[in-house]
C-alpha atoms as a PDB file:
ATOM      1  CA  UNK A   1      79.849 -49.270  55.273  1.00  0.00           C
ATOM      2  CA  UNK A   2      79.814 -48.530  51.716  1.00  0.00           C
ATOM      3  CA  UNK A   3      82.808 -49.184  49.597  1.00  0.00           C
ATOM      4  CA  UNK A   4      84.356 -46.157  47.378  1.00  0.00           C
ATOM      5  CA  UNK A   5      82.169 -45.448  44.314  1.00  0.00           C
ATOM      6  CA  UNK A   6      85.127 -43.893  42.145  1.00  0.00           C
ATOM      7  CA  UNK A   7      87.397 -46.525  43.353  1.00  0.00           C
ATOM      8  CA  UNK A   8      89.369 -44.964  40.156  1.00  0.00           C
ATOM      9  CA  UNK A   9      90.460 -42.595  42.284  1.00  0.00           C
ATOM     10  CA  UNK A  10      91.403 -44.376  45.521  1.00  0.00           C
ATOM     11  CA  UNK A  11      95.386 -44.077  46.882  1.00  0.00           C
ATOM     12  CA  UNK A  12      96.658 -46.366  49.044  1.00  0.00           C
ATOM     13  CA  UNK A  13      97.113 -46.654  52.373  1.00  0.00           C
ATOM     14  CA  UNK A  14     100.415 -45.058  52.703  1.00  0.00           C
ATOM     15  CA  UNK A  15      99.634 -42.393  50.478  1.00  0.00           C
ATOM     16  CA  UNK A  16      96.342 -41.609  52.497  1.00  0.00           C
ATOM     17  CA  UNK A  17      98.299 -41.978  55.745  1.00  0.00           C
ATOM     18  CA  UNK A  18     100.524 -39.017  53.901  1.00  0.00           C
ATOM     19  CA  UNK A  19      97.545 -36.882  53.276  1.00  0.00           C
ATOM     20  CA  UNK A  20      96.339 -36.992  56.774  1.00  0.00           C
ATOM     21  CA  UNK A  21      99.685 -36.503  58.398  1.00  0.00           C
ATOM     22  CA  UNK A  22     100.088 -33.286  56.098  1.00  0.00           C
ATOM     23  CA  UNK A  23      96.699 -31.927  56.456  1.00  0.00           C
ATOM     24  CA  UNK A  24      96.235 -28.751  58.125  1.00  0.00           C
ATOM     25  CA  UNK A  25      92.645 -29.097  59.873  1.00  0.00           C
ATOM     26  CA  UNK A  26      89.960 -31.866  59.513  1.00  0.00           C
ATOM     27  CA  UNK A  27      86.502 -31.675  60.047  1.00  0.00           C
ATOM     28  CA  UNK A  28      85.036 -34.190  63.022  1.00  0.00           C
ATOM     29  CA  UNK A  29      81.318 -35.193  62.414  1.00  0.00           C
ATOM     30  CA  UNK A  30      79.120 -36.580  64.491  1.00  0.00           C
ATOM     31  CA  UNK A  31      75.574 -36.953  65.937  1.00  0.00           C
ATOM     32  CA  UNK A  32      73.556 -36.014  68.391  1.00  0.00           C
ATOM     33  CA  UNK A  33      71.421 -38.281  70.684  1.00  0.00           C
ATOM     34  CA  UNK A  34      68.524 -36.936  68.359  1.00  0.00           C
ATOM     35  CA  UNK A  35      70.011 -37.866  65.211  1.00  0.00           C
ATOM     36  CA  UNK A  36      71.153 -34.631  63.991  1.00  0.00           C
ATOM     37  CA  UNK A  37      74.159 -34.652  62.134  1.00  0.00           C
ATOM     38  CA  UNK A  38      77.100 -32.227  63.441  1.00  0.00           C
ATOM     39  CA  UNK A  39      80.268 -31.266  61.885  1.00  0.00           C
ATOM     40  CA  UNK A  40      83.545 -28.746  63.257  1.00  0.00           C
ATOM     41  CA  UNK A  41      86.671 -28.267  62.020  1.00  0.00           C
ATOM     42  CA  UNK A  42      89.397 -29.351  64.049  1.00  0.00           C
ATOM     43  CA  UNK A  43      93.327 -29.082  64.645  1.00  0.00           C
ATOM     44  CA  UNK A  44      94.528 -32.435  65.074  1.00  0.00           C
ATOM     45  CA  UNK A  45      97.476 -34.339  65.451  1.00  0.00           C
ATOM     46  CA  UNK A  46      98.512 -38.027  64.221  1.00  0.00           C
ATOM     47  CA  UNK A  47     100.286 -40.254  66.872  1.00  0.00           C
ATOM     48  CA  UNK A  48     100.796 -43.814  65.325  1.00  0.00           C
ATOM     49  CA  UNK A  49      97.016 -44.595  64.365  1.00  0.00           C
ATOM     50  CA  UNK A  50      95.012 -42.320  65.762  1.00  0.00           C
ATOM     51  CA  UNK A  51      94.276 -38.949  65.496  1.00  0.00           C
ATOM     52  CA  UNK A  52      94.094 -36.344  68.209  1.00  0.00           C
ATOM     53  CA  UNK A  53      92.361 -33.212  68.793  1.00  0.00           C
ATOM     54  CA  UNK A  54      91.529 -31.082  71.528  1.00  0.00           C
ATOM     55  CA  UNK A  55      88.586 -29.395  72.883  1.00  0.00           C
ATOM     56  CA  UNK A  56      87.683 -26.805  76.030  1.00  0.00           C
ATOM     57  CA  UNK A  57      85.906 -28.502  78.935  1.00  0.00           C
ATOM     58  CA  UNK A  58      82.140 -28.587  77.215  1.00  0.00           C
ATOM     59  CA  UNK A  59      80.085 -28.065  74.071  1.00  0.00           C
ATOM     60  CA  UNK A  60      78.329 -29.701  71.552  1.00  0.00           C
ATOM     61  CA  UNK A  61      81.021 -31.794  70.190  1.00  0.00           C
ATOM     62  CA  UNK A  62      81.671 -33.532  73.674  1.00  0.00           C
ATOM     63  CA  UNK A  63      77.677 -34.009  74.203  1.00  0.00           C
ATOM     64  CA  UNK A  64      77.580 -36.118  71.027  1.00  0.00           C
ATOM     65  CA  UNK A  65      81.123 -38.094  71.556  1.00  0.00           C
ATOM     66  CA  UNK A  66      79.776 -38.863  75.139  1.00  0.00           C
ATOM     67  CA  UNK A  67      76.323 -40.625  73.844  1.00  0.00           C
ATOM     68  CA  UNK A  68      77.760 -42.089  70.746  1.00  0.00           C
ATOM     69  CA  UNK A  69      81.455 -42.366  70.179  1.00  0.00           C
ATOM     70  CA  UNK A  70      81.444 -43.162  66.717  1.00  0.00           C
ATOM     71  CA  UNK A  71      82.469 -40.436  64.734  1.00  0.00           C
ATOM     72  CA  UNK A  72      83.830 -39.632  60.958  1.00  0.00           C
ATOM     73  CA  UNK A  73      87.129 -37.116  60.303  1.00  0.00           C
ATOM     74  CA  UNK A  74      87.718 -35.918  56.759  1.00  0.00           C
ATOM     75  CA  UNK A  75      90.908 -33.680  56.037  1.00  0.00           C
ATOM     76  CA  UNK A  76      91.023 -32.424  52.604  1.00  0.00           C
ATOM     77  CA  UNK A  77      94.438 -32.051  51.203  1.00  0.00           C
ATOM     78  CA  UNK A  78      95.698 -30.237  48.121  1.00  0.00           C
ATOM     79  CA  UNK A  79      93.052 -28.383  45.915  1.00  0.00           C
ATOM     80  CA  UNK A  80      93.049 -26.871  42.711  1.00  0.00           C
ATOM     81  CA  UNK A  81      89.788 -25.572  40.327  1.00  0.00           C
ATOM     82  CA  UNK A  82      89.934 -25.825  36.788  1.00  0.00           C
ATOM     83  CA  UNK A  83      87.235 -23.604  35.721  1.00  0.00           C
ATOM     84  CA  UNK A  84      87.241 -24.312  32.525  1.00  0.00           C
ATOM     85  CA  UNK A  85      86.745 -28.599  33.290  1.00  0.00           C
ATOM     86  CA  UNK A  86      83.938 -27.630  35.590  1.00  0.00           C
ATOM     87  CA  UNK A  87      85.709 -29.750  37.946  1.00  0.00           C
ATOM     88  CA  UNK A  88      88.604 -29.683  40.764  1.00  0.00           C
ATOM     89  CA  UNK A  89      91.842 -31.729  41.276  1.00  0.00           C
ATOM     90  CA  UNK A  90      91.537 -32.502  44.820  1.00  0.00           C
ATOM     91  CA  UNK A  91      93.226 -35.095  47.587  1.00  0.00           C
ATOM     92  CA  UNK A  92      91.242 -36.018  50.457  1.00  0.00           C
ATOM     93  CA  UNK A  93      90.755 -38.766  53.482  1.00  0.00           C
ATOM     94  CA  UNK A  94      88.104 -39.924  54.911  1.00  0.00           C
ATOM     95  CA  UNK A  95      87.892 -41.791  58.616  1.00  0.00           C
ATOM     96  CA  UNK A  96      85.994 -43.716  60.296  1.00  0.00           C
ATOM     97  CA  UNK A  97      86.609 -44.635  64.333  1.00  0.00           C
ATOM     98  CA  UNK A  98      85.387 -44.063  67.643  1.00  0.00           C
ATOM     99  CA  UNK A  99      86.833 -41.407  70.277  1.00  0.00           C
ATOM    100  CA  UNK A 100      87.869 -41.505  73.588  1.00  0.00           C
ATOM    101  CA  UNK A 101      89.232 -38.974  76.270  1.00  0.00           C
ATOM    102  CA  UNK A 102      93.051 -39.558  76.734  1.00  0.00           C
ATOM    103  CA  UNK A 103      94.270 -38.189  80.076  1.00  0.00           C
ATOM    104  CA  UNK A 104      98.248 -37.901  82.176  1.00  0.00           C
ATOM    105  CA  UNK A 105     100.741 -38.855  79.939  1.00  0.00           C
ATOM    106  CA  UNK A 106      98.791 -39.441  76.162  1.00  0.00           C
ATOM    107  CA  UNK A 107      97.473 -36.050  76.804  1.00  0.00           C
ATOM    108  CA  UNK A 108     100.280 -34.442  77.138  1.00  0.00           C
ATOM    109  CA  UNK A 109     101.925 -36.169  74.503  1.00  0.00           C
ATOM    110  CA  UNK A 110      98.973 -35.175  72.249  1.00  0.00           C
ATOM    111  CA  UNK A 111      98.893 -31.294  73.241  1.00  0.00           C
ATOM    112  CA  UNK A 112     103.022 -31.564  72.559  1.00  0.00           C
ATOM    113  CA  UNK A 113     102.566 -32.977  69.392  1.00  0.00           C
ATOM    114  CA  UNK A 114      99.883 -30.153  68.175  1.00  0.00           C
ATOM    115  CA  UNK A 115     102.506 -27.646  69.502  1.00  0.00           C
ATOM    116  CA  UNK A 116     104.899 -29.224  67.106  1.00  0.00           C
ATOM    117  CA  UNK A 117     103.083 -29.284  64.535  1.00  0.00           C
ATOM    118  CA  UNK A 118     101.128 -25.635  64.589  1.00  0.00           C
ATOM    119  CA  UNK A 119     103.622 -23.578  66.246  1.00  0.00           C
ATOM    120  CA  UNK A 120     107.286 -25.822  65.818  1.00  0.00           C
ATOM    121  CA  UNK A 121     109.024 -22.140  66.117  1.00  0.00           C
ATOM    122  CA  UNK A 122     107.448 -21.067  69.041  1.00  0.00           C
ATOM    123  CA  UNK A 123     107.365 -24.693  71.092  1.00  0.00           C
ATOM    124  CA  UNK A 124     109.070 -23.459  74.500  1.00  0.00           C
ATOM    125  CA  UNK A 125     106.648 -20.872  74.503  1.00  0.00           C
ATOM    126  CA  UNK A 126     103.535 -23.508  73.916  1.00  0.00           C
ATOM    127  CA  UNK A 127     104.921 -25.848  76.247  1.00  0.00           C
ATOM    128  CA  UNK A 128     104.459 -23.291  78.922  1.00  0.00           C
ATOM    129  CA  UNK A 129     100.943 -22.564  77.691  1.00  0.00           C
ATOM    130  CA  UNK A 130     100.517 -26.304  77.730  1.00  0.00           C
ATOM    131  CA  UNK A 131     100.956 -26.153  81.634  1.00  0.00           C
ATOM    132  CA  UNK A 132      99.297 -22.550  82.059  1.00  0.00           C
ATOM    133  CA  UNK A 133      95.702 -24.527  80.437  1.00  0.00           C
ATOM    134  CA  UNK A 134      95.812 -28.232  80.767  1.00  0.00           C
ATOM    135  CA  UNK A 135      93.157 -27.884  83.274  1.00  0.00           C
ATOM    136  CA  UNK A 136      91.149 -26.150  80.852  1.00  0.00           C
ATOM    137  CA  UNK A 137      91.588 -28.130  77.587  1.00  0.00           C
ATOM    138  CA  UNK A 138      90.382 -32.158  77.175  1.00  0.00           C
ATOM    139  CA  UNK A 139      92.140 -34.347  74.739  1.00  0.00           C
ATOM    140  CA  UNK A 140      90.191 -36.867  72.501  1.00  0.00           C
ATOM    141  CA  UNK A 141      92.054 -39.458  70.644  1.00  0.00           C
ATOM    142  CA  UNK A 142      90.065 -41.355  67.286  1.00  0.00           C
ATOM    143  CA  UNK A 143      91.165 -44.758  67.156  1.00  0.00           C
ATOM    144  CA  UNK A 144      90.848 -45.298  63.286  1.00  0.00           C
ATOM    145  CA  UNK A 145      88.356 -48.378  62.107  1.00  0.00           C
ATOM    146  CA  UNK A 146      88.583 -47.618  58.610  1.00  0.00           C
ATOM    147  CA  UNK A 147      90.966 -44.961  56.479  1.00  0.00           C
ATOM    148  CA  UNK A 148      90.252 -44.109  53.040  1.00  0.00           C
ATOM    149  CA  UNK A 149      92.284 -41.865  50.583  1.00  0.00           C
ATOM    150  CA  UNK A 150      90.875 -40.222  47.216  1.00  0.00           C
ATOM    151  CA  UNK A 151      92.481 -37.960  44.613  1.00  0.00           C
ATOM    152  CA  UNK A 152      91.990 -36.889  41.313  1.00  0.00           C
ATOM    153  CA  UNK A 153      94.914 -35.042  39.839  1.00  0.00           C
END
């Protein structure tokens, strides 16, 4: 893996740590047995150091994670355009790991956590949708490799 061209603008761990726990979606790419690259954006959740998202039973997404595991997650942060600079403050992370289902107890814990975070005002309510679809829903958990954290501001 390449290192950071603009390492100018690199934050460090904590601060990148920050941006991803604050982010409101990131996008999950990965690739298909054929080579073709695939991106969608994602809710996701941080528990310790990993990242967790979840998905309905099948789709695209799943096809890829089940032939190659090794994906990238990017959550942009805080933007702002300056039109007259030609140019954008920005904060974003970048991720590199592999994924793996989580079932019982870390899936729960994971569809809990996205409650919290999404919907903290309305959590009785999503706990009992929690139970109404876990049959439905799978829960994939991104054990992080590598984290990176860029900003220009």
């Amino acid at each position: 893996m390449k290192g950071m061209r603009r390492k100018d603008r690199s934050v460090t761990q904590k601060a990148a740590k920050s941006i991803l726990n604050i982010g409101e979606y990131g996008v999950l790419s990965t690739v298909s047995d054929k080579g073709e690259p695939y991106g969608v954006p994602l809710s996701y959740c941080v528990i310790e150091n990993s990242i967790y998202f979840h998905s309905a039973v099948d789709g695209e997404k799943i096809e890829h994670i089940e032939k190659n595991n090794k994906v990238s997650f990017c959550v942009v942060g805080e933007t702002n355009v300056l039109p007259s600079k030609f140019s954008t403050e920005y904060e974003s992370v970048i991720i590199f790991g592999e994924v793996d289902e989580v079932h019982d107890v870390a899936k729960q814990k994971a569809l809990e956590e996205l409650v919290h975070k999404y919907s903290p005002e309305f959590a009785e309510k999503g706990l009992a949708y929690i139970k109404e679809s876990s049959i439905e829903t799978r829960v994939f958990k991104i054990s992080i490799k590598h984290l990176s954290g860029k900003t220009r501001k």
